[in-house]
Protein backbone atom coordinates (compact mmCIF):
# COMPACT_ATOMS: atom_id res chain seq x y z
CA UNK A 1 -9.21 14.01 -26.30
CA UNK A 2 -6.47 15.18 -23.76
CA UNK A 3 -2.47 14.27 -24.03
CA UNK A 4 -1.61 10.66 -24.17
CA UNK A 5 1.31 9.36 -23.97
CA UNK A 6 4.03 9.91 -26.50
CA UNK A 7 4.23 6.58 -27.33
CA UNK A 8 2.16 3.10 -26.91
CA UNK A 9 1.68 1.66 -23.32
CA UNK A 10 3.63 -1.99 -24.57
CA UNK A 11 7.08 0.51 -25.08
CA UNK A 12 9.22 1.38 -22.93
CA UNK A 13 10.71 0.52 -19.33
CA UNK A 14 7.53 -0.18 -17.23
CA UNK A 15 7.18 2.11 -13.73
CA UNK A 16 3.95 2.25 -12.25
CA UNK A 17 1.40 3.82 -14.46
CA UNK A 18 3.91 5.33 -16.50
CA UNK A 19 5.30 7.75 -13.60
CA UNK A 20 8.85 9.48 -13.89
CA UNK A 21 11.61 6.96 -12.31
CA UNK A 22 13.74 9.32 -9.80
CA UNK A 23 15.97 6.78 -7.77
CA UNK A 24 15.16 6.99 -3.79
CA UNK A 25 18.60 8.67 -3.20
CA UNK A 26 17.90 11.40 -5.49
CA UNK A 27 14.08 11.98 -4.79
CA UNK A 28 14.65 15.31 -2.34
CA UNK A 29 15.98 16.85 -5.58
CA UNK A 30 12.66 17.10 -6.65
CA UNK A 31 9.75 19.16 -5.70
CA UNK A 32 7.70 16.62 -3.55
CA UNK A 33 5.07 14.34 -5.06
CA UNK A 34 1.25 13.65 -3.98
CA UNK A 35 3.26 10.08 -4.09
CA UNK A 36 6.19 7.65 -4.05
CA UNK A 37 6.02 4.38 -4.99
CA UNK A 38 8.38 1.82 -3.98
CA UNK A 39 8.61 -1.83 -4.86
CA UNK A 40 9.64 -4.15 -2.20
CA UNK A 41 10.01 -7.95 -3.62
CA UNK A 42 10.35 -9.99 -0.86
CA UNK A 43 8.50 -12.84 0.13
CA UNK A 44 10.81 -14.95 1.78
CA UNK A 45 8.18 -14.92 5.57
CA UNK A 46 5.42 -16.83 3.41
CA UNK A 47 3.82 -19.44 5.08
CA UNK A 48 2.25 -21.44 2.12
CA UNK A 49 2.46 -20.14 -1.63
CA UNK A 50 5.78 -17.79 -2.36
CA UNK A 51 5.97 -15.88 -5.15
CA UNK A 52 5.27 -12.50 -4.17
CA UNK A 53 8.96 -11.10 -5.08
CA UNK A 54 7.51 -10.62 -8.32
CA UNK A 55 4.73 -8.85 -7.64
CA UNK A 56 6.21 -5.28 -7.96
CA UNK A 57 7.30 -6.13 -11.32
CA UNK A 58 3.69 -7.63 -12.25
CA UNK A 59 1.84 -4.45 -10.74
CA UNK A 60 3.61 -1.69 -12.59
CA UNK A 61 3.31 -4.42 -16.01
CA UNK A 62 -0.31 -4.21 -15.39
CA UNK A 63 -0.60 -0.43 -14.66
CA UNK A 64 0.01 0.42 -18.23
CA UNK A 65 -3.50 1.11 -18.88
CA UNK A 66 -3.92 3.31 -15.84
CA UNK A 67 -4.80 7.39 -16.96
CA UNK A 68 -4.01 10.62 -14.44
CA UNK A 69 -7.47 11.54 -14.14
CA UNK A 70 -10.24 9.84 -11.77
CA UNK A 71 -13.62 10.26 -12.85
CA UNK A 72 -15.26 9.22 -9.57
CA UNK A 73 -12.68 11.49 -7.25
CA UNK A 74 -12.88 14.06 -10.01
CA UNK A 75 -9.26 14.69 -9.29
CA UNK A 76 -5.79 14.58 -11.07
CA UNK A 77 -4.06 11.00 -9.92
CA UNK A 78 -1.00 11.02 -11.51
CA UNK A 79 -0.25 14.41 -13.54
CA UNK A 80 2.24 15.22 -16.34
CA UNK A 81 4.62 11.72 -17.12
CA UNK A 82 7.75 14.02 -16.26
CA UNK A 83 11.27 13.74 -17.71
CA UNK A 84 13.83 16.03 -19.64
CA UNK A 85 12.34 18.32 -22.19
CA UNK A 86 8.37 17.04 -21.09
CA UNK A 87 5.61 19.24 -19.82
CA UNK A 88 6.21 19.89 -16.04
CA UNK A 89 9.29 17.58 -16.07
CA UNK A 90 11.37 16.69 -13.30
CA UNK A 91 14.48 19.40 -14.52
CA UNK A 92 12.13 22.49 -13.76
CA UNK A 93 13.54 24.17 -11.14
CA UNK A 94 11.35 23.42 -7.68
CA UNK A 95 10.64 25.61 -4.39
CA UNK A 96 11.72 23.32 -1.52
CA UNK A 97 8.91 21.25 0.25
CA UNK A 98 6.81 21.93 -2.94
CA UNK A 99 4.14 19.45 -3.83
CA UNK A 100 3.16 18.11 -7.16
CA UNK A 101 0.49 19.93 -8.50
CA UNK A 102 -1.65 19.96 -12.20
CA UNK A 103 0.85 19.54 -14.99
CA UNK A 104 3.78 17.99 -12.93
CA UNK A 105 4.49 14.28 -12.12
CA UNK A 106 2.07 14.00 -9.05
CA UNK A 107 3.35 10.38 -8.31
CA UNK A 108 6.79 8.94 -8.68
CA UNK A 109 8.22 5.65 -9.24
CA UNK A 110 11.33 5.22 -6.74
CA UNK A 111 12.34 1.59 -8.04
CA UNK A 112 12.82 -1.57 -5.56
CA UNK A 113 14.08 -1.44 -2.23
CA UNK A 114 17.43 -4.08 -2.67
CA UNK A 115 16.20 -6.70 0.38
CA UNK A 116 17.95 -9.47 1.08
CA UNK A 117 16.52 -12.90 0.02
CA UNK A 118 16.39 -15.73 2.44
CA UNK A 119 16.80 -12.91 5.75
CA UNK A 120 13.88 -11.37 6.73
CA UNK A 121 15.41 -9.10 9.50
CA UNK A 122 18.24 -7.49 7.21
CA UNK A 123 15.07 -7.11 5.00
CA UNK A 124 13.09 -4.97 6.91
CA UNK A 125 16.34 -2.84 8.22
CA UNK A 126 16.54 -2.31 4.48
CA UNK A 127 13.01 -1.47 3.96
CA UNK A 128 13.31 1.31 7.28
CA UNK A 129 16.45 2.66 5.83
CA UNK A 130 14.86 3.36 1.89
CA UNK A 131 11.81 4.84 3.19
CA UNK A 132 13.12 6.92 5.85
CA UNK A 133 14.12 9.98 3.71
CA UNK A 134 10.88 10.06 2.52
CA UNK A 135 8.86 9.75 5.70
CA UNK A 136 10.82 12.40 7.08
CA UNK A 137 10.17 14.52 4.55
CA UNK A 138 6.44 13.96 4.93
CA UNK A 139 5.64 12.50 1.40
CA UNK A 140 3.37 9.66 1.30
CA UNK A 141 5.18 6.21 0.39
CA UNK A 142 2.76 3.39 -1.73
CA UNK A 143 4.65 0.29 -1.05
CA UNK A 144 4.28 -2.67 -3.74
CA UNK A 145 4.50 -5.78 -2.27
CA UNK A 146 6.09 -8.62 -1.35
CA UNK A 147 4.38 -10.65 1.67
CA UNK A 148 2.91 -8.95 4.52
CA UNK A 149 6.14 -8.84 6.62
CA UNK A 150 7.35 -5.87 4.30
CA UNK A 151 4.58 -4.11 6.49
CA UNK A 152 7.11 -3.94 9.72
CA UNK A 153 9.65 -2.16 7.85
CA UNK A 154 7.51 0.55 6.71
CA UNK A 155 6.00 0.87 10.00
CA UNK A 156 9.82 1.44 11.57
CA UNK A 157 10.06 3.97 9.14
CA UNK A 158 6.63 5.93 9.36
CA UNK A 159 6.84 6.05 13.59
CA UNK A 160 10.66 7.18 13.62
CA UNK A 161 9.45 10.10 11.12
CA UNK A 162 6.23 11.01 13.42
CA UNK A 163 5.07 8.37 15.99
CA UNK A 164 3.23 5.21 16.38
CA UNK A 165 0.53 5.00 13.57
CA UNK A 166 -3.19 3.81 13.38
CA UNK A 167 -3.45 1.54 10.72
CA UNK A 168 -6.47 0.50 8.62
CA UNK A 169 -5.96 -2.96 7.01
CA UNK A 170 -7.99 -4.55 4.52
CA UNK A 171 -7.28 -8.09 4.83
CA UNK A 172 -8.77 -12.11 5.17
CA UNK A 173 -6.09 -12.61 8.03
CA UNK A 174 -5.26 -10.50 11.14
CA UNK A 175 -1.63 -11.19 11.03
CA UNK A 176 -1.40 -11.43 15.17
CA UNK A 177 0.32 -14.74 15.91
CA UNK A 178 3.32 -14.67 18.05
CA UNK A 179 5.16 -17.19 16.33
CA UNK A 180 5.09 -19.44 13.25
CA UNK A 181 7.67 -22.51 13.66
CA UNK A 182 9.23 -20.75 16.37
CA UNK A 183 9.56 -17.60 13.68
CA UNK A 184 8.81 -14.71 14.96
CA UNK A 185 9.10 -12.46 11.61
CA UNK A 186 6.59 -14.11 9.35
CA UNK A 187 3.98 -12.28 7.78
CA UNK A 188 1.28 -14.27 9.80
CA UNK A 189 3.41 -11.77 12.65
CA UNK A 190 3.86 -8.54 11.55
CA UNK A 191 0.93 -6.65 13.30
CA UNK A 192 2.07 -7.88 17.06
CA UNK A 193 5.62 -7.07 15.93
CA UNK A 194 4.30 -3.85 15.59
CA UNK A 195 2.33 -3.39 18.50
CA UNK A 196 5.51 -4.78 20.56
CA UNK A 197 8.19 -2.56 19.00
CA UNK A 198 5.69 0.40 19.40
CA UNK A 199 5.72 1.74 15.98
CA UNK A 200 1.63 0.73 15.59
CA UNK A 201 -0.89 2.07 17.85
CA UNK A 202 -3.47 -0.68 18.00
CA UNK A 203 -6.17 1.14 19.60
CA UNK A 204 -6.55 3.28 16.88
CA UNK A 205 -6.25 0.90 14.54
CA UNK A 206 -8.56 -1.72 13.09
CA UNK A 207 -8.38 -5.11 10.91
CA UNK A 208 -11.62 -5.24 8.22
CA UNK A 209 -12.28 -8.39 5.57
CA UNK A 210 -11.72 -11.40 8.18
CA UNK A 211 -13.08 -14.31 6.74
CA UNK A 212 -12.03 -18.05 6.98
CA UNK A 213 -11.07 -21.14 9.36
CA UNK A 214 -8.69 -20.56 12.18
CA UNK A 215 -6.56 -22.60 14.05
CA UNK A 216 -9.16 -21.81 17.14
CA UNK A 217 -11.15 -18.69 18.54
CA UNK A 218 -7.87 -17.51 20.42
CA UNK A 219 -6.44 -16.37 17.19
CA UNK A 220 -9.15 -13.81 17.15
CA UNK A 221 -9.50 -13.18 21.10
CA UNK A 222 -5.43 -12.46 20.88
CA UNK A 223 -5.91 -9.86 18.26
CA UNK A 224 -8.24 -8.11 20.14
CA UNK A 225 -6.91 -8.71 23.41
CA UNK A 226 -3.77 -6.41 21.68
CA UNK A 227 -5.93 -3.79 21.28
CA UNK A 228 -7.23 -4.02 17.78
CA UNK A 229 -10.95 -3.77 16.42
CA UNK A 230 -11.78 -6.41 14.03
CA UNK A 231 -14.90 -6.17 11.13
CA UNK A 232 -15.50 -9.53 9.69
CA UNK A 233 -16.34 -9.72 6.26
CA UNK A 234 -19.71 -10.21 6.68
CA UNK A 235 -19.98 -6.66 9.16
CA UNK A 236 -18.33 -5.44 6.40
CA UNK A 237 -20.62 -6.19 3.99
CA UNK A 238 -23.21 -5.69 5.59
CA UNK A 239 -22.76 -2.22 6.53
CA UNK A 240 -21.16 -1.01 3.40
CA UNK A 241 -18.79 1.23 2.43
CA UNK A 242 -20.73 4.24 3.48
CA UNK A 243 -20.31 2.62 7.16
CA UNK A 244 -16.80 1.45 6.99
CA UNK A 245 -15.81 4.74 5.79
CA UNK A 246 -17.09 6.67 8.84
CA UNK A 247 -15.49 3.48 11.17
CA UNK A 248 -12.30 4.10 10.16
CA UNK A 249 -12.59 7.94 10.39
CA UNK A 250 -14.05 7.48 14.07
CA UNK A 251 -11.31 5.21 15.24
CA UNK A 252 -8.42 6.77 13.63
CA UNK A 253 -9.74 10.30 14.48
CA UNK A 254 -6.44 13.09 15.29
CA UNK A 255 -4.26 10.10 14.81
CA UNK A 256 -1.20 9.38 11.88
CA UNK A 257 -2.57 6.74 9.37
CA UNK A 258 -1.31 3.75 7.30
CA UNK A 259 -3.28 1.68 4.91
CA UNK A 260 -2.27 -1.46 4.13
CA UNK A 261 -4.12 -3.40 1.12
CA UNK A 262 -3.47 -7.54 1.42
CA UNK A 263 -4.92 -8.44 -1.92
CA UNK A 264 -6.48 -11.88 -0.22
CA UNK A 265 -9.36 -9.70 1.25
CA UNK A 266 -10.58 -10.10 -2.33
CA UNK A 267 -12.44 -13.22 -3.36
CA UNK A 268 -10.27 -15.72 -4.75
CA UNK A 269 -12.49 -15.72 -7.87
CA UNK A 270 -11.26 -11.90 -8.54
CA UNK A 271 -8.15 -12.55 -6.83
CA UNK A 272 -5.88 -15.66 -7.43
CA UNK A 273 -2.99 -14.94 -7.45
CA UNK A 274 -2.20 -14.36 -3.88
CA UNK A 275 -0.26 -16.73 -1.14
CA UNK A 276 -3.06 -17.41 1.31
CA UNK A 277 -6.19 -17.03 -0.64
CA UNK A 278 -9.52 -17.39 1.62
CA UNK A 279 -13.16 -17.95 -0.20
CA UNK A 280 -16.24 -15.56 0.60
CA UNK A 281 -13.92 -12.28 -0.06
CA UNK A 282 -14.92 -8.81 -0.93
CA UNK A 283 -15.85 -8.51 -5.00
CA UNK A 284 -13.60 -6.22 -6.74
CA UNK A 285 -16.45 -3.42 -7.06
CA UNK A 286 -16.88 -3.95 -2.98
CA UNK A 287 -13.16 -3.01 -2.69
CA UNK A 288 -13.19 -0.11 -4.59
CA UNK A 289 -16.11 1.41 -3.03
CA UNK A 290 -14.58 0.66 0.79
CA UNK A 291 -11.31 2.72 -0.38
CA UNK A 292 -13.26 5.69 -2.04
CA UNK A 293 -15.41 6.15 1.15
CA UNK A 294 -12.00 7.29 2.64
CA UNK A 295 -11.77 10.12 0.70
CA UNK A 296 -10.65 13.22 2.55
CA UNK A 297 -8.74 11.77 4.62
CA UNK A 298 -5.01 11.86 5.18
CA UNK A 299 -2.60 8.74 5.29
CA UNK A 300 1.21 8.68 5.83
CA UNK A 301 1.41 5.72 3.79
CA UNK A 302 -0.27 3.06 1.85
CA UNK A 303 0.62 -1.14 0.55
CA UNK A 304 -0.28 -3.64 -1.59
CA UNK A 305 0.91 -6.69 -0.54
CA UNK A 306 0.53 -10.50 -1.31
CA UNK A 307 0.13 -10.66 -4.81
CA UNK A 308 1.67 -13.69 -6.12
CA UNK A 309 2.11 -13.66 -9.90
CA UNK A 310 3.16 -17.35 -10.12
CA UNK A 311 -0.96 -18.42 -9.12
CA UNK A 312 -2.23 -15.76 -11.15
CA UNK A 313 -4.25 -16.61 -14.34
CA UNK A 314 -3.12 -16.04 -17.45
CA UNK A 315 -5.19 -12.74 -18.13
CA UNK A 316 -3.15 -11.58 -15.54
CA UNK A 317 -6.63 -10.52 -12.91
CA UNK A 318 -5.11 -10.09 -9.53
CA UNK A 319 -2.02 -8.02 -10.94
CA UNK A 320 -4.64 -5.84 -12.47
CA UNK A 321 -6.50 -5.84 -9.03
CA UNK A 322 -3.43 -4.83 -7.32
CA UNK A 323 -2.46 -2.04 -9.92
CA UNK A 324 -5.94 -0.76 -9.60
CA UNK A 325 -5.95 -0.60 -6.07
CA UNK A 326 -2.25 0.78 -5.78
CA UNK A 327 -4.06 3.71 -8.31
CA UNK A 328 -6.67 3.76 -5.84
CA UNK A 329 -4.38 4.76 -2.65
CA UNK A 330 -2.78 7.25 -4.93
CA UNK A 331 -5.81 9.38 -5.36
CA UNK A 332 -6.48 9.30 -1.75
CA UNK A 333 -3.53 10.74 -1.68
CA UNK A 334 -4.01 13.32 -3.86
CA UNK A 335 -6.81 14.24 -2.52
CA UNK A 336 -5.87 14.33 0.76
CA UNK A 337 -4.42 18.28 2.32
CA UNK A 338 -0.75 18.99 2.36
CA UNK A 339 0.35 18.44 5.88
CA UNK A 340 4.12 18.74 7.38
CA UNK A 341 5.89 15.97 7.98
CA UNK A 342 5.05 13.49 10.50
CA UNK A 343 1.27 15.72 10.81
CA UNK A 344 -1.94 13.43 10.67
């Protein structure tokens, strides 16, 4: 049997999967991972069930079972747990611009951005401002969510480091109103926020999982009228993941990605804990296989978002959906080629 841990999963200060904490300020002391992870608790641009300030804390709980290597990818997720005196730790000395390779701490846990409750915009300045350092320096961020609106700040971040991006998004909802009670940063917003401040490039960029009733076929017609291409659920399920996969590699061809995971493209029976949960959603098995078919290629950043710990069941499901998904993003980026920053 390889390494385990040094001690059982249920010790210990939980960070996702077990990976080295290295504050955000100090994270350019260290050689530069595969992967950062950063929670960002805010939920306060929910339109119906809140809770999702928790759901950093409930993904890197349920990430203690999560292992470094990927049997399907055939490829080392999360390498060596680093830390003083460990193998590969994070006080070996480091080239600059170095990447995490076998035997170091491939992915690292950056802690919570500190947003501010109740203000959405002072939020999302605060979201640009942690992840800047790390877009700049090229190294791919895996935001834990938090509602959908955390989505703008990351954006900010990712285009001021190397342009507008082309964003895949796995989600029941396409997030393209203009307003919600006269609120205009709502996470029923975020993608025309995007498309308005410039930081997303919707023609590159398409919406997949759509599923459930709308307030009337405009809400649709507006998305696309903004440029985006939108896969229902059943197009998506009906082509498969072998067909999604090639999609996304089409329409984002040459351009900078993002991925962003909202966990209520899952079926609600897989999925329950989640503010805006829609029925007929992807199975957990479907979900998986639509992120592996993306294999290869290289994103600037990944989410989860929307998981709401409050509505999950007591088994804990959709925080072990999210922390498998989160694991998911971080072996496409491992397996995705170095790149300088700001390079698709």
């Amino acid at each position: 049997m390889s390494e385990p841990r040094g001690e059982p999963r249920f010790t210990g200060i939980h960070t996702f999967a077990g990976a080295p904490h290295v504050p955000l300020e100090r994270v350019a002391e260290h050689a530069a991972p595969t992967c950062a992870v950063v929670g960002v608790p805010f939920d306060t641009a929910t339109s119906w069930r809140a809770g999702a300030r928790f759901g950093p804390e409930a993904i890197r709980s349920a990430s203690a079972m999560l292992r470094p290597w990927h049997p399907v990818h055939r490829v080392e997720v999360l390498g060596a747990r680093g830390g003083p005196g460990a193998r590969g730790g994070l006080d070996a000395p480091r080239e600059p611009g170095a990447r995490g390779g076998p035997g170091e701490a491939r992915v690292l846990d950056c802690g919570d951005v500190a947003i501010v409750p109740g203000n959405a915009a002072r939020s999302l300045q605060r979201i640009d401002a942690a992840l800047a350092p790390l877009c700049a320096r090229g190294t791919p961020t895996l935001a834990l969510g938090g509602d959908h609106t955390i989505l703008l700040g990351e954006l900010r971040a990712q285009a001021r480091a190397g342009g507008p991006v082309a964003l895949v998004a796995l989600d029941a909802h396409a997030d393209t109103w203009d307003e919600y009670y006269g609120e205009r940063l709502f996470h029923g917003t975020v993608l025309r926020r995007g498309v308005e401040e410039g930081v997303l490039d919707p023609a590159h960029s398409l919406i997949a999982g759509l599923r459930g009733s709308l307030y009337g076929e405009s809400d649709l017609e507006e998305a696309r009228a903004l440029g985006f291409e939108l896969i229902a659920i059943e197009g998506l399920r009906a082509g498969g993941a072998a067909a999604f996969g090639e999609r996304v590699r089409e329409r984002t061809d040459g351009r900078a990605r993002f991925l962003s995971f909202d966990i209520d493209v899952v079926d609600p029976s897989a999925a329950p804990g989640t503010g805006t949960p829609e029925i007929g959603g992807l199975h957990t098995e479907e979900a998986l296989a639509l992120l592996r078919a993306l294999a290869g290629l290289r994103f600037r950043g990944f989410d989860v978002v929307e998981l709401s710990p409050p509505y999950d069941g007591p088994g804990q499901i959709t925080a072990l959906l999210a922390a498998g998904i989160a694991y998911e993003l971080a072996a496409l980026a491992a397996l995705a080629p170095a790149s300088s920053a700001g390079a698709p």
